[in-house]
PDB file of N, CA and C in Angstrom:
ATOM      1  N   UNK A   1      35.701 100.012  11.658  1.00  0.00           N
ATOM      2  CA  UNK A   1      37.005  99.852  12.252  1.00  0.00           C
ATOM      3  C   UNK A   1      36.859  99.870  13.781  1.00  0.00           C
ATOM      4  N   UNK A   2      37.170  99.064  14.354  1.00  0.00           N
ATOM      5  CA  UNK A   2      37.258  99.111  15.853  1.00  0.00           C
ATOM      6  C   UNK A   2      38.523  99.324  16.672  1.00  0.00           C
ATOM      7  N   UNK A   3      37.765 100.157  17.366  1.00  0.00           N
ATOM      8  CA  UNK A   3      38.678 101.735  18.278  1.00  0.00           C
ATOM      9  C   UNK A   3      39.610 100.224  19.784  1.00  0.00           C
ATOM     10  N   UNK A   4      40.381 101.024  19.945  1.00  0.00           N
ATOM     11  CA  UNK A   4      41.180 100.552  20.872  1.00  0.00           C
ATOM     12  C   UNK A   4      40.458 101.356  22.441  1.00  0.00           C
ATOM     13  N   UNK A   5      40.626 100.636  23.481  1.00  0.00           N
ATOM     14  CA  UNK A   5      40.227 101.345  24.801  1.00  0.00           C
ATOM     15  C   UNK A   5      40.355 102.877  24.599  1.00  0.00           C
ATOM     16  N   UNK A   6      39.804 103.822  25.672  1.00  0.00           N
ATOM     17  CA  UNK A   6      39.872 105.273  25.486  1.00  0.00           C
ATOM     18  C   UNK A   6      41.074 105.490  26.703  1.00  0.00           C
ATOM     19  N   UNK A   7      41.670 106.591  26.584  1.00  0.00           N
ATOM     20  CA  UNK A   7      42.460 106.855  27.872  1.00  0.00           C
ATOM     21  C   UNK A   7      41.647 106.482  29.547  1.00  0.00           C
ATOM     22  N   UNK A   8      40.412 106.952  29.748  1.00  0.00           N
ATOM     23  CA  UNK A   8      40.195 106.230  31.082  1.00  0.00           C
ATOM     24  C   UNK A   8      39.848 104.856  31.347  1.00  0.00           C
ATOM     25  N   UNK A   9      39.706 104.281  30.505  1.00  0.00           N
ATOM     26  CA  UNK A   9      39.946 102.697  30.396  1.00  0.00           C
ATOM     27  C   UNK A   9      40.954 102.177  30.408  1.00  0.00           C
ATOM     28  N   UNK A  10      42.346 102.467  29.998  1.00  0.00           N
ATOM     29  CA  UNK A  10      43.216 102.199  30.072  1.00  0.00           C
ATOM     30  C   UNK A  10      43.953 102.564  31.460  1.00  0.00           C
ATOM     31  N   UNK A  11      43.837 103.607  31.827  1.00  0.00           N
ATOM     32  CA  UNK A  11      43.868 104.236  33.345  1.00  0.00           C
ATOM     33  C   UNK A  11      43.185 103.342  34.400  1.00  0.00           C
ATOM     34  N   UNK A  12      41.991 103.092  34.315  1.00  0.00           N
ATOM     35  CA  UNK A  12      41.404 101.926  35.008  1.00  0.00           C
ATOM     36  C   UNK A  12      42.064 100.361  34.768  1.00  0.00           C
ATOM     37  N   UNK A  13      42.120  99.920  33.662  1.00  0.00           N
ATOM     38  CA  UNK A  13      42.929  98.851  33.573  1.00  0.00           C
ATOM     39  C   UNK A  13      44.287  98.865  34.160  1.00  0.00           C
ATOM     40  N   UNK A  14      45.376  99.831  34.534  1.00  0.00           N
ATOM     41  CA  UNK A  14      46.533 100.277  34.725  1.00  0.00           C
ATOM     42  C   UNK A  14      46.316  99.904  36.488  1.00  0.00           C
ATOM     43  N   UNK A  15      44.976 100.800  37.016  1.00  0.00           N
ATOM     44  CA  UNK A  15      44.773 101.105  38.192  1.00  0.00           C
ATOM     45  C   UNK A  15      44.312  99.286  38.872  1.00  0.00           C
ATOM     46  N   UNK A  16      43.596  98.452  38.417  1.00  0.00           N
ATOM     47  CA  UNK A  16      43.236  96.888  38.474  1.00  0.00           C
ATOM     48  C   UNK A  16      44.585  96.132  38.524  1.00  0.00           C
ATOM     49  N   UNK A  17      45.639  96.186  37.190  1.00  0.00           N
ATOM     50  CA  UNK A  17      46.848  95.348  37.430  1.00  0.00           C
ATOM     51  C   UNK A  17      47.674  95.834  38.253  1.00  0.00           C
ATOM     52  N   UNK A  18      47.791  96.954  38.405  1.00  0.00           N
ATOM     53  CA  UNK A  18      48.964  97.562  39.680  1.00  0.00           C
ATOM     54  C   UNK A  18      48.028  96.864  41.312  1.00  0.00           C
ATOM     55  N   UNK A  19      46.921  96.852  41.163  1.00  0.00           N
ATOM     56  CA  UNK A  19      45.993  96.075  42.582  1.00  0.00           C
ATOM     57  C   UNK A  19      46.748  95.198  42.731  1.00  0.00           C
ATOM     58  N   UNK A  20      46.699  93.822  41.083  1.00  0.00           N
ATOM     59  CA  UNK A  20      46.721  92.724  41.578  1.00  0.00           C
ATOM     60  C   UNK A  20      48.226  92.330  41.919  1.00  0.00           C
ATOM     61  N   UNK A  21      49.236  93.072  41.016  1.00  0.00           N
ATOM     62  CA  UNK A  21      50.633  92.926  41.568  1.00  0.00           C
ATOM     63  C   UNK A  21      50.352  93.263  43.259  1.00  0.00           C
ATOM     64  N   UNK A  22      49.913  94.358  43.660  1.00  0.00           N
ATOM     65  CA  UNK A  22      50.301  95.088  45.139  1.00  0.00           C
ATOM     66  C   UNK A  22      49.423  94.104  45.963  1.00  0.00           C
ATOM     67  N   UNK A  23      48.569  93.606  45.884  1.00  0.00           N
ATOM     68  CA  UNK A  23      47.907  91.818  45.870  1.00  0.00           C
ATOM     69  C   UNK A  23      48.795  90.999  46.566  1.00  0.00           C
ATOM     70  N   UNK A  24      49.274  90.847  45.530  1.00  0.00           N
ATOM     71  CA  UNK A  24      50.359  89.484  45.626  1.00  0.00           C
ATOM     72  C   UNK A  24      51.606  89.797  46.240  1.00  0.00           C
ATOM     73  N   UNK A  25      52.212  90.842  46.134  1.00  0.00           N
ATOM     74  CA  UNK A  25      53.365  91.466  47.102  1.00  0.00           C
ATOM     75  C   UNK A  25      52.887  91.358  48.633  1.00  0.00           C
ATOM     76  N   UNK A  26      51.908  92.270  48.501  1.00  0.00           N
ATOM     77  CA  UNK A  26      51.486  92.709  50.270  1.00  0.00           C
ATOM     78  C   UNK A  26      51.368  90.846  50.846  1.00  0.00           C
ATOM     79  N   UNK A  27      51.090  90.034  50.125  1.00  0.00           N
ATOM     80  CA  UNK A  27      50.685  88.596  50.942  1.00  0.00           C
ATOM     81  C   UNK A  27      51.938  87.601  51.109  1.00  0.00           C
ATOM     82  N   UNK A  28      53.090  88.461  50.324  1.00  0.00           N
ATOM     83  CA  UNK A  28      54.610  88.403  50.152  1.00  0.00           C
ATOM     84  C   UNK A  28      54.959  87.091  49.554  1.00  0.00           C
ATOM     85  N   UNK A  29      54.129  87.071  48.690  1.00  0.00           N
ATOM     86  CA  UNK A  29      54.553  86.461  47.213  1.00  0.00           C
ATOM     87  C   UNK A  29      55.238  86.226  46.137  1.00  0.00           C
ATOM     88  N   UNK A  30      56.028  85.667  45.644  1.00  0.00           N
ATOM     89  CA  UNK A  30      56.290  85.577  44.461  1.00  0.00           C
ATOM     90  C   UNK A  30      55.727  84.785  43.091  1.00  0.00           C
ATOM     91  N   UNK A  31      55.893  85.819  42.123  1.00  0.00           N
ATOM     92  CA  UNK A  31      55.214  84.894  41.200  1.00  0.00           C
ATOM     93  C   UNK A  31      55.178  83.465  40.630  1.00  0.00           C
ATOM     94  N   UNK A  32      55.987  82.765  41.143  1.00  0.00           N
ATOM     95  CA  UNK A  32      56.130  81.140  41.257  1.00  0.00           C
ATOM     96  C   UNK A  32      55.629  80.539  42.046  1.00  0.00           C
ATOM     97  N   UNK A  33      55.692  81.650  43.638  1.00  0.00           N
ATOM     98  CA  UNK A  33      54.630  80.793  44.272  1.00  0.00           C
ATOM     99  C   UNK A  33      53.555  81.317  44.562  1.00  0.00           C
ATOM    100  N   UNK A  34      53.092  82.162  43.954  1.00  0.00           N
ATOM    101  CA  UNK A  34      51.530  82.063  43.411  1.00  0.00           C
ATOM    102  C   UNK A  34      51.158  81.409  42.269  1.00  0.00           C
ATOM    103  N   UNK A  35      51.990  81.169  41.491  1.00  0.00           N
ATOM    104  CA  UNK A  35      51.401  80.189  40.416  1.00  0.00           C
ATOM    105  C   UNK A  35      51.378  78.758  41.031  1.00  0.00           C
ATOM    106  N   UNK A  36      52.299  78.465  41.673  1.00  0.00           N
ATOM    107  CA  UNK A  36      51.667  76.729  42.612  1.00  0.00           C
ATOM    108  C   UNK A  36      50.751  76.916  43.258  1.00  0.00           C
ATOM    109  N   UNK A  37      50.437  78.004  43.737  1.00  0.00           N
ATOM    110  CA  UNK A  37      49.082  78.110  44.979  1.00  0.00           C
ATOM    111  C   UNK A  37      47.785  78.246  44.182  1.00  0.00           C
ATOM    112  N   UNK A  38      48.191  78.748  42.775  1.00  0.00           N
ATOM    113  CA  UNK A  38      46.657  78.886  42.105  1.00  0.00           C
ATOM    114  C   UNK A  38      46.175  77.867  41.238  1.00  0.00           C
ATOM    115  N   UNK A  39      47.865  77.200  40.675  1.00  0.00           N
ATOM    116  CA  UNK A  39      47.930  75.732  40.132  1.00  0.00           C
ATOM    117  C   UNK A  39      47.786  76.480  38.293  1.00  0.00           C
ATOM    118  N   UNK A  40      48.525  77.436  38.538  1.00  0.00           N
ATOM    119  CA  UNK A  40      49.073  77.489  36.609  1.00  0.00           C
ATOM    120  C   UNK A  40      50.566  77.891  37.249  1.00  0.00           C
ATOM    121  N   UNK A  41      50.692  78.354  35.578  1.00  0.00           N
ATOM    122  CA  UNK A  41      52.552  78.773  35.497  1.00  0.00           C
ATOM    123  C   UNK A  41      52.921  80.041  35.683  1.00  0.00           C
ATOM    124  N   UNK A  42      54.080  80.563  35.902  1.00  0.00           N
ATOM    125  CA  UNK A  42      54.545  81.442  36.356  1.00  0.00           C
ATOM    126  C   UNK A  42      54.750  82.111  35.205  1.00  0.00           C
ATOM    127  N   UNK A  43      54.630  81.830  34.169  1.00  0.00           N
ATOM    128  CA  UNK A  43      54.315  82.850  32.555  1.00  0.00           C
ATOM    129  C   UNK A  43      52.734  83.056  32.657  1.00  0.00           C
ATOM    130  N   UNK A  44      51.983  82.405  33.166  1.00  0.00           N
ATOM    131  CA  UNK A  44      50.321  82.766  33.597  1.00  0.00           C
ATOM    132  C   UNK A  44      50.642  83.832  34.004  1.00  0.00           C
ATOM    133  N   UNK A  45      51.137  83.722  35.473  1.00  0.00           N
ATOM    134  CA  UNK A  45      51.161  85.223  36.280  1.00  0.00           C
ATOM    135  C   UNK A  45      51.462  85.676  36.257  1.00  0.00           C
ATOM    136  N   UNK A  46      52.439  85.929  35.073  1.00  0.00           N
ATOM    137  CA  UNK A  46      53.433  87.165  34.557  1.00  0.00           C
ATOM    138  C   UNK A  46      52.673  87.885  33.776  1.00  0.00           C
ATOM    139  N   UNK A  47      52.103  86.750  32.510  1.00  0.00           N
ATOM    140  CA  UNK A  47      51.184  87.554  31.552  1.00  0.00           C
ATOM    141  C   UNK A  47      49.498  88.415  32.162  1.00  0.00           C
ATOM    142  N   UNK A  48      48.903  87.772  33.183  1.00  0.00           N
ATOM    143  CA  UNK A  48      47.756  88.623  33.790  1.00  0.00           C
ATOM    144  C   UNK A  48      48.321  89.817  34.030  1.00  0.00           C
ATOM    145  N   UNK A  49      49.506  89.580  35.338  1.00  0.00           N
ATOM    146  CA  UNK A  49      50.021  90.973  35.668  1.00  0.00           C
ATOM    147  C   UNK A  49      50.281  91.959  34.705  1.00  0.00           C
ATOM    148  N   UNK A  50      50.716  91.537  33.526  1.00  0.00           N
ATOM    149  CA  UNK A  50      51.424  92.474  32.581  1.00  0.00           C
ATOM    150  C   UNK A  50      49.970  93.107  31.640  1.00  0.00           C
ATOM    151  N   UNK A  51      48.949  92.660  31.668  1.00  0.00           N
ATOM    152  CA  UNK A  51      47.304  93.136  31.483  1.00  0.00           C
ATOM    153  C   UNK A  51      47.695  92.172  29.886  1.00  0.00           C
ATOM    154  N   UNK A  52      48.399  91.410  29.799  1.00  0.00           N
ATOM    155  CA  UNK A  52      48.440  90.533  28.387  1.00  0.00           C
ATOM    156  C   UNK A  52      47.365  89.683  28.278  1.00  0.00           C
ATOM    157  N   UNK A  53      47.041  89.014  29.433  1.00  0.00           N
ATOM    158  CA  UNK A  53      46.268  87.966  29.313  1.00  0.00           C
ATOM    159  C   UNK A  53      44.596  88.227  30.735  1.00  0.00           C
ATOM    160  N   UNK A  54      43.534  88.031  30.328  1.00  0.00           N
ATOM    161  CA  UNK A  54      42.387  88.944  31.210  1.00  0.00           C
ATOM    162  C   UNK A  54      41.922  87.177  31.962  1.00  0.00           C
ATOM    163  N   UNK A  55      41.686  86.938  33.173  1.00  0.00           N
ATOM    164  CA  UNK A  55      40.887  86.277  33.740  1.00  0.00           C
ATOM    165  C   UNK A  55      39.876  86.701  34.075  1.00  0.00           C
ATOM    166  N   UNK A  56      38.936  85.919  33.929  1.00  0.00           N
ATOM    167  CA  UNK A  56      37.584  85.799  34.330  1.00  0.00           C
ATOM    168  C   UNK A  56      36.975  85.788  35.793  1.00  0.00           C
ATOM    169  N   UNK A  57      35.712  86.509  36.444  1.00  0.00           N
ATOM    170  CA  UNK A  57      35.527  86.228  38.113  1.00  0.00           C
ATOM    171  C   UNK A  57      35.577  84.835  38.846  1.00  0.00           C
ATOM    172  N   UNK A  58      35.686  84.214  38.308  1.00  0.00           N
ATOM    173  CA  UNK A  58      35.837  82.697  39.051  1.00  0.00           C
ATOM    174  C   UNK A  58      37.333  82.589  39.150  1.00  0.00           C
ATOM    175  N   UNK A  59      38.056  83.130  38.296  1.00  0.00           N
ATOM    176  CA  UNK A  59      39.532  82.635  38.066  1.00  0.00           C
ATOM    177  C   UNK A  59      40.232  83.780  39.410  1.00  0.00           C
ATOM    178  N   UNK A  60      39.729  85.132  39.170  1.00  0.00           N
ATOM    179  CA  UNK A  60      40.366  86.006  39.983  1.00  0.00           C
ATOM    180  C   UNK A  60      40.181  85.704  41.405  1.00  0.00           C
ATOM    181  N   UNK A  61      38.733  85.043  41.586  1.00  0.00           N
ATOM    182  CA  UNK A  61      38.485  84.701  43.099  1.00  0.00           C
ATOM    183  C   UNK A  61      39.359  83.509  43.284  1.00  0.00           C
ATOM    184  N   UNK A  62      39.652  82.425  42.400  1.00  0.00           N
ATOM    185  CA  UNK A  62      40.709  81.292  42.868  1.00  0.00           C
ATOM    186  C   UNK A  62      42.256  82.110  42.760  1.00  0.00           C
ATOM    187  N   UNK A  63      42.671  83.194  42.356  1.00  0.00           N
ATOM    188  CA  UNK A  63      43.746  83.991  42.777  1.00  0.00           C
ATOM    189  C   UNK A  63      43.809  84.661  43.932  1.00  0.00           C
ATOM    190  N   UNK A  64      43.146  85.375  44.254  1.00  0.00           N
ATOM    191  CA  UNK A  64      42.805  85.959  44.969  1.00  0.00           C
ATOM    192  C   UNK A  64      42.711  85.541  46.680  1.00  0.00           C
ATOM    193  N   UNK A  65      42.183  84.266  46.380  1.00  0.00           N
ATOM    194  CA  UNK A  65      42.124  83.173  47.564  1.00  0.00           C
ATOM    195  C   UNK A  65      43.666  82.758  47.864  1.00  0.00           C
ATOM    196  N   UNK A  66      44.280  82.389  46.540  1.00  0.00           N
ATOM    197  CA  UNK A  66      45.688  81.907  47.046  1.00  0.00           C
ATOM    198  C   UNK A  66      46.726  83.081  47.343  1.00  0.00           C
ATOM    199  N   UNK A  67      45.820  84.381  47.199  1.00  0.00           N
ATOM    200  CA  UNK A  67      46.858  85.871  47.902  1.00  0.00           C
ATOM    201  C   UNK A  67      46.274  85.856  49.173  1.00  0.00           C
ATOM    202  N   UNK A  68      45.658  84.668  50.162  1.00  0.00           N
ATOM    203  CA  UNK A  68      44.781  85.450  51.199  1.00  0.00           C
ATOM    204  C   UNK A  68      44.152  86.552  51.173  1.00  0.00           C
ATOM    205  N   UNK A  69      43.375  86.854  49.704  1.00  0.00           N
ATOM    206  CA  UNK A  69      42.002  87.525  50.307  1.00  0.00           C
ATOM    207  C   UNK A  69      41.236  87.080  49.225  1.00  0.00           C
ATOM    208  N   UNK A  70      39.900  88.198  49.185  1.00  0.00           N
ATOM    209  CA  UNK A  70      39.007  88.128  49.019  1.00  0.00           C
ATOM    210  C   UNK A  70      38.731  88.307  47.516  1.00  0.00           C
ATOM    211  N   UNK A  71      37.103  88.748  46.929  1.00  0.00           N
ATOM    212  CA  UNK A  71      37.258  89.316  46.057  1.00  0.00           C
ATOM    213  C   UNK A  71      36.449  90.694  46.233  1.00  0.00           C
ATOM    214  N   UNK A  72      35.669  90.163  47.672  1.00  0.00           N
ATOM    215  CA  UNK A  72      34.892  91.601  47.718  1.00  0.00           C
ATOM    216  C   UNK A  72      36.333  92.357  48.624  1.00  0.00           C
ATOM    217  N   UNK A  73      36.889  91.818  49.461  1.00  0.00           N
ATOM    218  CA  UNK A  73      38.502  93.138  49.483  1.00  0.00           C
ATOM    219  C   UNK A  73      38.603  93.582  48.356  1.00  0.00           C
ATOM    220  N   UNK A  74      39.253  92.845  47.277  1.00  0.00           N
ATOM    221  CA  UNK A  74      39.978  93.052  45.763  1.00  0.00           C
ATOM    222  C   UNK A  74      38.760  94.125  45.594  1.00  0.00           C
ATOM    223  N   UNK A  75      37.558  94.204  45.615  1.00  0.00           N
ATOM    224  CA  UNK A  75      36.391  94.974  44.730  1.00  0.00           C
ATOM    225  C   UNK A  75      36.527  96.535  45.592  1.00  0.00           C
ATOM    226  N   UNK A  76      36.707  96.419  46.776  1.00  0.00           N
ATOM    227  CA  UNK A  76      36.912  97.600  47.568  1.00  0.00           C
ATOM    228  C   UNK A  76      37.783  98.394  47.069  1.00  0.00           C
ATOM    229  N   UNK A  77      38.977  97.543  46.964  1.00  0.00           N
ATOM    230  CA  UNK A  77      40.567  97.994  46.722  1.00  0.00           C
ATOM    231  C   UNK A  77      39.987  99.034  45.249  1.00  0.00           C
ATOM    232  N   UNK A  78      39.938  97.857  44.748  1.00  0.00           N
ATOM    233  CA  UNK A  78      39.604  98.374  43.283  1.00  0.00           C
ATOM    234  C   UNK A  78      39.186  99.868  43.193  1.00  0.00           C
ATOM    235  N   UNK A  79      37.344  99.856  43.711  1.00  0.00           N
ATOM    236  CA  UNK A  79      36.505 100.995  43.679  1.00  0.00           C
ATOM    237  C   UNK A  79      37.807 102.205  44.201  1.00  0.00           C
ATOM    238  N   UNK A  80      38.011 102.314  45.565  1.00  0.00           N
ATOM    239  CA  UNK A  80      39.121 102.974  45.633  1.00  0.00           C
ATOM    240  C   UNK A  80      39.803 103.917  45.001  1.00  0.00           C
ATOM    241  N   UNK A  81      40.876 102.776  44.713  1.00  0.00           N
ATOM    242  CA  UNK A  81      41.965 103.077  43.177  1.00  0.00           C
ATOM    243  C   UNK A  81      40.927 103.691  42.141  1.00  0.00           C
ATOM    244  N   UNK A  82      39.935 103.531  41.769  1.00  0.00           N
ATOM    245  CA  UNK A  82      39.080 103.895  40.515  1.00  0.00           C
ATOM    246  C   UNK A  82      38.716 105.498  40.928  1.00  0.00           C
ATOM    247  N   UNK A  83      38.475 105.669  41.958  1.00  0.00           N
ATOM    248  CA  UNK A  83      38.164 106.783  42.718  1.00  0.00           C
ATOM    249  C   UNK A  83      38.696 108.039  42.412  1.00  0.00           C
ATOM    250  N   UNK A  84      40.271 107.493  42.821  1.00  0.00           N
ATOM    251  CA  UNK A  84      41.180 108.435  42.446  1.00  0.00           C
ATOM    252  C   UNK A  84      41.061 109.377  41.364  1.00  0.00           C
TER     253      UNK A  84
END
């Protein structure tokens, strides 16, 4: 039978999507127009944010780019938040 995430995985996952929302806010975004800037739909960027749907490192760096930054920022941010 296979186990679902453990509580600090889920805590870490929690701590990654609250990034990428605070991401896309701080670059004063909305989720429509980050979905034209990344070139999907605005149910895309609803469902990543909401941890429904997982992108891959190529995909987060073409997000990431259309929030003006990085991914080694995003990786900083991250470590950070993980820190906590």
């Amino acid at each position: 039978m296979a186990k679902g995430p453990t509580l600090t995985q889920r805590a870490q996952r929690n701590v990654y999507l609250a990034l990428l929302v605070d991401t896309r806010l701080n670059a004063g975004l909305t989720q429509d127009a980050l979905a034209v800037a990344a070139g999907v739909s605005q149910p895309d960027v609803s469902q990543v944010e909401a941890g429904k749907v997982r992108r891959d490192v190529v995909q987060l760096q073409d997000w990431l780019s259309a929030r003006g930054s990085t991914l080694a920022r995003f990786s900083r941010a991250l470590e950070r938040g993980l820190a906590k």
